[in-house]
PDB file of N, CA and C in Angstrom:
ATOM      1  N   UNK A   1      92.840 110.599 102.563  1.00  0.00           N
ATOM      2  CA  UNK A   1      92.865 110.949 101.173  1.00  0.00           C
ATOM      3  C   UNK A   1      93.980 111.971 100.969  1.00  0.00           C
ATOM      4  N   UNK A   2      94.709 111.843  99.953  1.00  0.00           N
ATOM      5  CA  UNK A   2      96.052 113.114  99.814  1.00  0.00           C
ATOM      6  C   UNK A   2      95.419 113.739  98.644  1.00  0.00           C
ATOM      7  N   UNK A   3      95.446 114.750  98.768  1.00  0.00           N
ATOM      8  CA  UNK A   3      94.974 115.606  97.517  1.00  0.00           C
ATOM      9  C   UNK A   3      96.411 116.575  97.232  1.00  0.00           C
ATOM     10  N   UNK A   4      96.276 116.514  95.676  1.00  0.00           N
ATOM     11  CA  UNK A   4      96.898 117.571  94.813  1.00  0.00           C
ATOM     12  C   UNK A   4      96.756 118.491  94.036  1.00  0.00           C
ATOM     13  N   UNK A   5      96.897 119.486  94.622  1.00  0.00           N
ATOM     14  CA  UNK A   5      96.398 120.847  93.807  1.00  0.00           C
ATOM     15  C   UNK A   5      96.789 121.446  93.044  1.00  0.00           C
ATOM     16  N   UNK A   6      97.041 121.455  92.034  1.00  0.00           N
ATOM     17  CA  UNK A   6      97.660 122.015  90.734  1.00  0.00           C
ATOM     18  C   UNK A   6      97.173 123.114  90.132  1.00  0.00           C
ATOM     19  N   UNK A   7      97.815 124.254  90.214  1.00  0.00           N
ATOM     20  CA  UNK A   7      97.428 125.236  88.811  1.00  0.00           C
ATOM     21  C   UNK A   7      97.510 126.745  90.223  1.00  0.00           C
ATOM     22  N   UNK A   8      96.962 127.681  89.170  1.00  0.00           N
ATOM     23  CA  UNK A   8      97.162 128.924  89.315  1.00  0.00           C
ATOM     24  C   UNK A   8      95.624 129.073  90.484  1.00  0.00           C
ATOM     25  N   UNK A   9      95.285 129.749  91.878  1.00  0.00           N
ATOM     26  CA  UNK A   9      94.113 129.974  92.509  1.00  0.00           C
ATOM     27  C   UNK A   9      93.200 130.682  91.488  1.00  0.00           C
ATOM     28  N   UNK A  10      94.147 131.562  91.287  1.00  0.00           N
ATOM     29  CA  UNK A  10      93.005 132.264  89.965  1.00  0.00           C
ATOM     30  C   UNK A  10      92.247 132.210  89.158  1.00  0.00           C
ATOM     31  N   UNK A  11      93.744 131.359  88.146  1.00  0.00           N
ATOM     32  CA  UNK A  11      93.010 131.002  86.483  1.00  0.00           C
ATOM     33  C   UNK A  11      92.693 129.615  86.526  1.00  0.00           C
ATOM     34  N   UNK A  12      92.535 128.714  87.571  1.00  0.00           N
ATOM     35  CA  UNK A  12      92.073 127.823  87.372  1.00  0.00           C
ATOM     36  C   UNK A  12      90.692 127.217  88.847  1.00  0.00           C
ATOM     37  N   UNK A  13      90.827 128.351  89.575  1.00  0.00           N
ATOM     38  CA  UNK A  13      89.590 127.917  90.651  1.00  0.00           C
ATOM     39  C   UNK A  13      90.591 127.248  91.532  1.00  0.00           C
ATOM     40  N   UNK A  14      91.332 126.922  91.961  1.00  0.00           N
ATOM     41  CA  UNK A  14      91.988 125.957  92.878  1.00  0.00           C
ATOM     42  C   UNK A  14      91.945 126.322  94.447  1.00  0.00           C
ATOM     43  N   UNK A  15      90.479 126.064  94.954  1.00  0.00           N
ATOM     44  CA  UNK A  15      90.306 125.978  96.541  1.00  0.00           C
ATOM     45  C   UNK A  15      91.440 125.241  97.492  1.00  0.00           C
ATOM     46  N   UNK A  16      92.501 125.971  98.032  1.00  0.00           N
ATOM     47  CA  UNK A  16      92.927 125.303  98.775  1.00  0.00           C
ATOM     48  C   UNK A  16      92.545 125.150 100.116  1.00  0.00           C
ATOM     49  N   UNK A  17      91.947 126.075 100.787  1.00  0.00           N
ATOM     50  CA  UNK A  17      91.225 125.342 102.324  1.00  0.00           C
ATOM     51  C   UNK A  17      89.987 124.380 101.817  1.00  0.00           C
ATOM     52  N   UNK A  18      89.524 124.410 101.058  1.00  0.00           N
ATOM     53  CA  UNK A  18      88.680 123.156 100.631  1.00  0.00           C
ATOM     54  C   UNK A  18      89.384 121.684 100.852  1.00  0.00           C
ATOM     55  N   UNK A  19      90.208 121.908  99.835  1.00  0.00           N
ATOM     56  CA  UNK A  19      91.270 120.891  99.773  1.00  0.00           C
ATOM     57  C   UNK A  19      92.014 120.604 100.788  1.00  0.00           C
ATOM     58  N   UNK A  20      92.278 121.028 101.594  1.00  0.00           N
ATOM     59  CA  UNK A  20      93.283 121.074 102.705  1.00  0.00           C
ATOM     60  C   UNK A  20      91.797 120.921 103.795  1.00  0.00           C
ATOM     61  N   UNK A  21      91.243 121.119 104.147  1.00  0.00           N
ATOM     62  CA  UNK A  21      89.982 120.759 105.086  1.00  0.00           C
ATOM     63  C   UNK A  21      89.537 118.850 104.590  1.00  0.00           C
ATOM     64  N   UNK A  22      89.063 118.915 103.530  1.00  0.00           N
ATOM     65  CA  UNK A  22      89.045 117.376 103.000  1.00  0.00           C
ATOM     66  C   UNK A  22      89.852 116.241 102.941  1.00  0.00           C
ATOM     67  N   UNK A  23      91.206 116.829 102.805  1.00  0.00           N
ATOM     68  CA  UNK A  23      92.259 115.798 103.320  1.00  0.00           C
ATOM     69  C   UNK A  23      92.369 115.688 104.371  1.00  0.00           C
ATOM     70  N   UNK A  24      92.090 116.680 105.437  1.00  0.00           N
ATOM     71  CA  UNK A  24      92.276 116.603 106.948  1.00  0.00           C
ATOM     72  C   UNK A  24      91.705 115.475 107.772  1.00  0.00           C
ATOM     73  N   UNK A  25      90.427 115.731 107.182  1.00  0.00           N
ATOM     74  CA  UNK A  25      88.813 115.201 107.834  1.00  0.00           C
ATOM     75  C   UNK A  25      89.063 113.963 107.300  1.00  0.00           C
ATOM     76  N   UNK A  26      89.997 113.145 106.408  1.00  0.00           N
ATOM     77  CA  UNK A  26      89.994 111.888 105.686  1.00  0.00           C
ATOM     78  C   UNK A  26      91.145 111.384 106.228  1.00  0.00           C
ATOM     79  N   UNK A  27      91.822 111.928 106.911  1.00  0.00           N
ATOM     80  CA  UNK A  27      92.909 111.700 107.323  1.00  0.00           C
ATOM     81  C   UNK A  27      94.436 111.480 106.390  1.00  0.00           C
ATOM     82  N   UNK A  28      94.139 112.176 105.551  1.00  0.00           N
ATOM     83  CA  UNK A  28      95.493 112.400 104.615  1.00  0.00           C
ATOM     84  C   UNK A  28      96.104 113.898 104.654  1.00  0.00           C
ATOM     85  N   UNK A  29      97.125 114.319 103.550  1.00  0.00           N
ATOM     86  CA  UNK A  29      97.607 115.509 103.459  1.00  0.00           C
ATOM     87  C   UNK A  29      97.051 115.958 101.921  1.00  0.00           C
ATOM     88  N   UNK A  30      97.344 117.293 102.145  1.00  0.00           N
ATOM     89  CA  UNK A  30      96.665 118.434 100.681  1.00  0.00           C
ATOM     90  C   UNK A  30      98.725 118.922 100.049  1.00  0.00           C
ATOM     91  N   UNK A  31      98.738 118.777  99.006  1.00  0.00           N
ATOM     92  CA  UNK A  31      99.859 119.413  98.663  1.00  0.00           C
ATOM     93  C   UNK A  31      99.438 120.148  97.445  1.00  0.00           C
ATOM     94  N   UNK A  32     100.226 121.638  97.253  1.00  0.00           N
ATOM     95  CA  UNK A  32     100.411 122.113  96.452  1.00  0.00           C
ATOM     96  C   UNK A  32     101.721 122.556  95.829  1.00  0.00           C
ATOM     97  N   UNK A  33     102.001 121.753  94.857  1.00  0.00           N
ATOM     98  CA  UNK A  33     103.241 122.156  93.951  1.00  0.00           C
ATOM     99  C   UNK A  33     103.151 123.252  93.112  1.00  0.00           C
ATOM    100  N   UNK A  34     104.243 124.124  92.871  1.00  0.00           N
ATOM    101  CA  UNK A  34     104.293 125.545  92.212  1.00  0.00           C
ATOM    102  C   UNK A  34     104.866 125.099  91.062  1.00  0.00           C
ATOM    103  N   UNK A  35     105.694 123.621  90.810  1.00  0.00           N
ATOM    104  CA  UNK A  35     105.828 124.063  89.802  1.00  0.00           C
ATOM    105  C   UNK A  35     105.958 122.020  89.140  1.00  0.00           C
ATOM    106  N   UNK A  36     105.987 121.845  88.131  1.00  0.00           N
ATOM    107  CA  UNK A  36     105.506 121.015  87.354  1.00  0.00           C
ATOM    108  C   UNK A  36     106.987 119.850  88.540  1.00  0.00           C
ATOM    109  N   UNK A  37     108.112 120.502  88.247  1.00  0.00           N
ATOM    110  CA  UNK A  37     109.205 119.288  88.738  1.00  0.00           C
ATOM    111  C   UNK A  37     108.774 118.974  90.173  1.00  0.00           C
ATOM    112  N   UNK A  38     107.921 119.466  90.537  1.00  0.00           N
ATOM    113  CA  UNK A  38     107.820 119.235  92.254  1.00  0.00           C
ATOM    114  C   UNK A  38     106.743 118.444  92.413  1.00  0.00           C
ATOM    115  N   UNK A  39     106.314 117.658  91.517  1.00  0.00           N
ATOM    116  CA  UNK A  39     105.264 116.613  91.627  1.00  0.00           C
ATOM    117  C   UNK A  39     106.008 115.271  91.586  1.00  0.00           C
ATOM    118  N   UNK A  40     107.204 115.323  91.210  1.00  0.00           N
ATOM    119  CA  UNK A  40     107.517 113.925  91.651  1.00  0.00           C
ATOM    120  C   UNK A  40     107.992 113.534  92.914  1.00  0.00           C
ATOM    121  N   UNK A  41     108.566 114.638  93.797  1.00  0.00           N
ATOM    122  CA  UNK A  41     108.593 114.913  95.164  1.00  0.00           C
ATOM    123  C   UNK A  41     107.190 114.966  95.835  1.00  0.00           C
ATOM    124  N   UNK A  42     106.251 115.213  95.274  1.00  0.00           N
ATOM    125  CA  UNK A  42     104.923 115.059  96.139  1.00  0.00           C
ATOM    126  C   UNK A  42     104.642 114.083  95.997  1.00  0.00           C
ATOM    127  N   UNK A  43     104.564 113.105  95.209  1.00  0.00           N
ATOM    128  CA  UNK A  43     104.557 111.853  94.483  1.00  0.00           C
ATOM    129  C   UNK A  43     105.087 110.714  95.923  1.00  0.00           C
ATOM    130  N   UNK A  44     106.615 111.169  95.512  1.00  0.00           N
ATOM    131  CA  UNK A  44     107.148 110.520  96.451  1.00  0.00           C
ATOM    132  C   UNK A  44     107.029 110.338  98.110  1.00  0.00           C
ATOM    133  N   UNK A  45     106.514 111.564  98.551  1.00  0.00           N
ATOM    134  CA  UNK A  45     106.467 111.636  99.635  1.00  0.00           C
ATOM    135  C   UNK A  45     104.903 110.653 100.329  1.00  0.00           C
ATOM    136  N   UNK A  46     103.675 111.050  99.153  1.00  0.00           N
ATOM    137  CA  UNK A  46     102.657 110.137  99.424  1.00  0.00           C
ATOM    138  C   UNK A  46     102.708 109.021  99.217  1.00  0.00           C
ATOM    139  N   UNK A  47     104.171 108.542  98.696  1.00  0.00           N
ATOM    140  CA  UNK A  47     104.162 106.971  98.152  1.00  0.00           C
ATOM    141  C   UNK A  47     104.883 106.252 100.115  1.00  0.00           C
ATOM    142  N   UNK A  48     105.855 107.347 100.167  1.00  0.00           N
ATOM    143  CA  UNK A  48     106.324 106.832 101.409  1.00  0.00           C
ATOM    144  C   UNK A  48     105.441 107.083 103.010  1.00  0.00           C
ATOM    145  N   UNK A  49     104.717 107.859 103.028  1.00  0.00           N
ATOM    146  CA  UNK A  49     103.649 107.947 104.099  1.00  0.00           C
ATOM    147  C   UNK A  49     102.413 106.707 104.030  1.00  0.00           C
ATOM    148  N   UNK A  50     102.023 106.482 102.353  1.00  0.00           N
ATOM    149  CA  UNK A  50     101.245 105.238 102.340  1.00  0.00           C
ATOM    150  C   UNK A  50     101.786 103.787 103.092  1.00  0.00           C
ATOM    151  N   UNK A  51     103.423 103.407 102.655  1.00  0.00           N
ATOM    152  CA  UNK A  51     103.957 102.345 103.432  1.00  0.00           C
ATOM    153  C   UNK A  51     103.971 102.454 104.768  1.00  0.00           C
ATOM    154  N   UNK A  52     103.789 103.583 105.525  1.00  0.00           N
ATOM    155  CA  UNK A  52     103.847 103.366 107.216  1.00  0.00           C
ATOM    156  C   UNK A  52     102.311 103.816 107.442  1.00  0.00           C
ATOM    157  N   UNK A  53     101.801 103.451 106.918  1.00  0.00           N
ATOM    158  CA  UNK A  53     100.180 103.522 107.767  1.00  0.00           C
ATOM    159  C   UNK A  53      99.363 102.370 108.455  1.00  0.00           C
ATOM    160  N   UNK A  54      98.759 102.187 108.978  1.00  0.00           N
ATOM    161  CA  UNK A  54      98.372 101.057 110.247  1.00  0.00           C
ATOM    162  C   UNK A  54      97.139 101.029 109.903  1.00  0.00           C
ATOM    163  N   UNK A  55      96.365  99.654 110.046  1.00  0.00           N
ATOM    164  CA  UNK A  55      95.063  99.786 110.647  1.00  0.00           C
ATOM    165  C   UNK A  55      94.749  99.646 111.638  1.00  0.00           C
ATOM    166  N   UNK A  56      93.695 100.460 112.125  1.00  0.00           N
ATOM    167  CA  UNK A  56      93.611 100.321 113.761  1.00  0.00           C
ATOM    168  C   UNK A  56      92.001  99.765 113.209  1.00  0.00           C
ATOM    169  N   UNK A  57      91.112  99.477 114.170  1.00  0.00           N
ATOM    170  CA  UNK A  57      89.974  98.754 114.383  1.00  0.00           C
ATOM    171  C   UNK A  57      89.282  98.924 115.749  1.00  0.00           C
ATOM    172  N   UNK A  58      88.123  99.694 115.794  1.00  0.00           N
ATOM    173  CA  UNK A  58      87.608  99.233 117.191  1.00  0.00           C
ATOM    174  C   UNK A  58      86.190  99.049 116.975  1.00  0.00           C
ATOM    175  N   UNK A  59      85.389  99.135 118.029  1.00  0.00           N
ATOM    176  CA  UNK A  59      83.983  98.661 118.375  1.00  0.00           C
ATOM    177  C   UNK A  59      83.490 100.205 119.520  1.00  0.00           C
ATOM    178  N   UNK A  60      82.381 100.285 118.858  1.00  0.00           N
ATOM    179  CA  UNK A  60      81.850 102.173 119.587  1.00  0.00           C
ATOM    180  C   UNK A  60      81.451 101.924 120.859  1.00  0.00           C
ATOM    181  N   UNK A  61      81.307 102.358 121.434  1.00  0.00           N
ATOM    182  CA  UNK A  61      79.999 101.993 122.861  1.00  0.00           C
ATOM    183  C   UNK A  61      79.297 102.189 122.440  1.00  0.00           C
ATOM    184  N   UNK A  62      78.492 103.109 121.707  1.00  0.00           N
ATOM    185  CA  UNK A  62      77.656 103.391 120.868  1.00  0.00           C
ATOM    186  C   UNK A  62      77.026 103.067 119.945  1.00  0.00           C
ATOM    187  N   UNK A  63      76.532 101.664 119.705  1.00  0.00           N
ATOM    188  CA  UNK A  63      76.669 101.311 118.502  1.00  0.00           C
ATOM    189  C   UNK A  63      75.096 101.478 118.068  1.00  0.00           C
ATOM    190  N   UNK A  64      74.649 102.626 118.226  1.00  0.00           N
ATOM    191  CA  UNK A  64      73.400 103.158 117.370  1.00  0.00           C
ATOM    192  C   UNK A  64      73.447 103.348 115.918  1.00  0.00           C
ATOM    193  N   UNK A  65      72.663 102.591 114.746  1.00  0.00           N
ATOM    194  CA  UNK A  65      73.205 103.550 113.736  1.00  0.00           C
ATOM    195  C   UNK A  65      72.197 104.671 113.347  1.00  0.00           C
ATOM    196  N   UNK A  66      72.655 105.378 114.007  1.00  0.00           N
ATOM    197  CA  UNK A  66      71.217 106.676 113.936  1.00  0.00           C
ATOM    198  C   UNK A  66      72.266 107.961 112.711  1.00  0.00           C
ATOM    199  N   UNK A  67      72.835 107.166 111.861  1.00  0.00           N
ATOM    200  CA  UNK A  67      73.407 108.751 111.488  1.00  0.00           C
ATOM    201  C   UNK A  67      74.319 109.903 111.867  1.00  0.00           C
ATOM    202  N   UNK A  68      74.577 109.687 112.770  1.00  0.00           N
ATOM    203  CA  UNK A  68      75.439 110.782 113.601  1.00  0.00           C
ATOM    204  C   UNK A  68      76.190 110.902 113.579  1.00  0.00           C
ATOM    205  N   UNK A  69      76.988 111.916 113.547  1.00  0.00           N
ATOM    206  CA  UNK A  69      78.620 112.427 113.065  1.00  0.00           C
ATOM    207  C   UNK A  69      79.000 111.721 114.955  1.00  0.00           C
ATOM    208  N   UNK A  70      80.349 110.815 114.691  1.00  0.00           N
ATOM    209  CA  UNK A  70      80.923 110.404 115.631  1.00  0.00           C
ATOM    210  C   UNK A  70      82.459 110.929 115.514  1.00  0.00           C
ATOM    211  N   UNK A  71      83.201 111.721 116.429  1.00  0.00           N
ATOM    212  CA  UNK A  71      84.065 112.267 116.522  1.00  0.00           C
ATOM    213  C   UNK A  71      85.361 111.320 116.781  1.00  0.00           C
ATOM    214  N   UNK A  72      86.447 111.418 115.932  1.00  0.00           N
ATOM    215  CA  UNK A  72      87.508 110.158 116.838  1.00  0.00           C
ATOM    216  C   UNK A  72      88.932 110.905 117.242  1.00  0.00           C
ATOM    217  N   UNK A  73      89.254 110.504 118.192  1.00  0.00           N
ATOM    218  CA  UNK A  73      90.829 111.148 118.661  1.00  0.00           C
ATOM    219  C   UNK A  73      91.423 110.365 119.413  1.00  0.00           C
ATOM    220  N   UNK A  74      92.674 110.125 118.075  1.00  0.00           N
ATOM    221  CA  UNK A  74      93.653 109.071 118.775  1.00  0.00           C
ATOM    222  C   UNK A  74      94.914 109.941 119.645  1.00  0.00           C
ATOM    223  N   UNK A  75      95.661 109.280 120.520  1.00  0.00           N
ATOM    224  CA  UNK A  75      96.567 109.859 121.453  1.00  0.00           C
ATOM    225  C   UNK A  75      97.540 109.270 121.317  1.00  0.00           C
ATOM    226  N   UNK A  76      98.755 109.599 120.988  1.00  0.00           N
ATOM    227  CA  UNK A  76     100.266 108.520 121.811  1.00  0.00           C
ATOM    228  C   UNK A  76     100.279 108.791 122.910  1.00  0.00           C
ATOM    229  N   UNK A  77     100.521 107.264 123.848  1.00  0.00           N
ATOM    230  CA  UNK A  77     100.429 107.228 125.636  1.00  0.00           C
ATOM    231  C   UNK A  77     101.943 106.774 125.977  1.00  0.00           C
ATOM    232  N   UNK A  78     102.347 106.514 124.669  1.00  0.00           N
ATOM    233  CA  UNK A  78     103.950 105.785 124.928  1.00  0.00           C
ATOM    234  C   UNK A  78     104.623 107.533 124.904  1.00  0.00           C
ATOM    235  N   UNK A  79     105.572 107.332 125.967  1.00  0.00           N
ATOM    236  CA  UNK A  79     106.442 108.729 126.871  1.00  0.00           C
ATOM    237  C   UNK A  79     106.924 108.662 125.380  1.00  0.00           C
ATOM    238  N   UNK A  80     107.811 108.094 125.260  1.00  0.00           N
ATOM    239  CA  UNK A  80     109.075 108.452 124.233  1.00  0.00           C
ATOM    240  C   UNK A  80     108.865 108.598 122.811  1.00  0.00           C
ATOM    241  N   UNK A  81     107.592 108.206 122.211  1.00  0.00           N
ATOM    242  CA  UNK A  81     107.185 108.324 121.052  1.00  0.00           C
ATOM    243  C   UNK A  81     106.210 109.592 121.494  1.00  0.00           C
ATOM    244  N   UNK A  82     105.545 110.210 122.891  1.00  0.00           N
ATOM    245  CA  UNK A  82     104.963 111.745 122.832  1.00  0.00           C
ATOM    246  C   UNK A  82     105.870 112.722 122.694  1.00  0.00           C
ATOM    247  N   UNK A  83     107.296 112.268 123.303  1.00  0.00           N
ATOM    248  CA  UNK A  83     108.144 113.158 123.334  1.00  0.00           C
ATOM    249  C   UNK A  83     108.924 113.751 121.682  1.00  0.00           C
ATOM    250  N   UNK A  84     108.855 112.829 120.620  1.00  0.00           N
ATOM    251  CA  UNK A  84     109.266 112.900 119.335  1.00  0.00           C
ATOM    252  C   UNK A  84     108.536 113.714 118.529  1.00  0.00           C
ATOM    253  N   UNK A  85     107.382 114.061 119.322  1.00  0.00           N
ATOM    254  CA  UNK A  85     106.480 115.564 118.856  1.00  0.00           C
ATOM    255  C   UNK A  85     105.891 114.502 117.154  1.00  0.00           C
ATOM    256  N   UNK A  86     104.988 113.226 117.390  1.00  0.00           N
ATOM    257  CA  UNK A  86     104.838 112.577 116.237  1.00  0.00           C
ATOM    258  C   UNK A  86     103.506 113.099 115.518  1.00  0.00           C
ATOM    259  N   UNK A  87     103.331 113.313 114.417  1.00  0.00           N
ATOM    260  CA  UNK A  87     102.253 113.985 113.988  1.00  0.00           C
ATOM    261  C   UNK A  87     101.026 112.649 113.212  1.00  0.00           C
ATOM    262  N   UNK A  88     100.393 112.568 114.027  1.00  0.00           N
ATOM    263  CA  UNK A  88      99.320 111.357 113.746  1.00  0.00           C
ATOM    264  C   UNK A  88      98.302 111.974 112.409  1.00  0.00           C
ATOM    265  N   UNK A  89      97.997 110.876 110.953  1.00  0.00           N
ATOM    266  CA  UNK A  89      96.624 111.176 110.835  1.00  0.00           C
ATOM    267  C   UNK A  89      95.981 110.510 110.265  1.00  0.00           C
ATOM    268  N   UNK A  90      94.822 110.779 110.364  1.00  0.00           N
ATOM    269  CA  UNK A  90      93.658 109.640 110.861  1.00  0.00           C
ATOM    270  C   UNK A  90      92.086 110.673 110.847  1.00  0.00           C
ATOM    271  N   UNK A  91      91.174 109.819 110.218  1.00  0.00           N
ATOM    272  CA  UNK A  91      89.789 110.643 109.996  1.00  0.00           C
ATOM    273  C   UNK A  91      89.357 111.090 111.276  1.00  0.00           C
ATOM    274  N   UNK A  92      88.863 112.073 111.425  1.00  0.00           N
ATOM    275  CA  UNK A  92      88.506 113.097 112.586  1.00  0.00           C
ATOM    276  C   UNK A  92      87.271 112.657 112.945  1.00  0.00           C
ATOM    277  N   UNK A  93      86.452 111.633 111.890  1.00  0.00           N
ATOM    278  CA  UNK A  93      85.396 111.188 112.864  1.00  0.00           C
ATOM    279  C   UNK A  93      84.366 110.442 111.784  1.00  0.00           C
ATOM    280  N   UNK A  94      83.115 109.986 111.545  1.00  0.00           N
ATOM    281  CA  UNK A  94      82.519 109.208 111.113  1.00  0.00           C
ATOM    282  C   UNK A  94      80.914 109.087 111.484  1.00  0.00           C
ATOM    283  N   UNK A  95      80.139 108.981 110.419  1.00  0.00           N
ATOM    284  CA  UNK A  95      78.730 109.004 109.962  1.00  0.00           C
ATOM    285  C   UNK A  95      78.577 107.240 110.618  1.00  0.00           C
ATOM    286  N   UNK A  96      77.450 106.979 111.554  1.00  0.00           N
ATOM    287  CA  UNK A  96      77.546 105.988 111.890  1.00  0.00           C
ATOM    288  C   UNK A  96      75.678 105.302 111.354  1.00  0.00           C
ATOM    289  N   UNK A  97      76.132 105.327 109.898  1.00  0.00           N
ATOM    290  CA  UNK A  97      75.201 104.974 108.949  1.00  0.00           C
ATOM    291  C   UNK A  97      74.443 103.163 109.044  1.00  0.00           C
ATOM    292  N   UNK A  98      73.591 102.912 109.174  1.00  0.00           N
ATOM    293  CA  UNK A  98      73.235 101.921 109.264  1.00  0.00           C
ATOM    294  C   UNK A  98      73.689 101.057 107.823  1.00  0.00           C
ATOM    295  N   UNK A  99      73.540  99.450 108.128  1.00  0.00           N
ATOM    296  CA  UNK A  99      74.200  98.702 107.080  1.00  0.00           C
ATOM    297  C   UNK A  99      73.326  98.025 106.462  1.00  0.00           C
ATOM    298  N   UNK A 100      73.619  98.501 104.841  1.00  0.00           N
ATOM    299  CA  UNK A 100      72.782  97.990 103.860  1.00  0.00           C
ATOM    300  C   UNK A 100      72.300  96.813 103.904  1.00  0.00           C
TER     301      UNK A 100
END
């Protein structure tokens, strides 16, 4: 999820570790623009991070659905793409809720 935070912390309530914790855990970014022209640059930047995103897919060992916060952490194993210092993101983990 990318969240955008707009306005003054003050005069308008604007939690940013809220915001910035919730995008984390969803696997997106939190931006805050200072000033009205810098939203089309934030704009832009979530338009171009949306085109390179992947789905990945797996199956748990686990496949209880008891509810439980399940933790996930992906790794680059390829040398030359660890070495490019690549910044992965991706939900930090998942409610493994039984199906309606």
């Amino acid at each position: 999820m990318y969240v955008v935070g707009a306005g003054d912390d003050q005069a308008y309530g604007v939690d940013k570790d809220a915001l910035r914790k919730l995008a984390e855990q969803t696997g997106g970014r939190a931006f805050f623009p200072k000033k009205l022209d810098e939203l089309r640059g934030v704009f832009a930047q979530i338009q171009q991070e949306s085109r390179m995103q992947y789905l990945l897919a797996y199956t748990p060992k686990n496949a209880a659905a008891d509810n439980k916060y399940r933790k996930l952490q992906i790794d680059i194993v390829n040398p030359a793409l660890r070495q490019q210092k690549l910044q992965l993101a991706y939900p930090q983990g998942y409610f493994s809720a039984p199906m309606p």
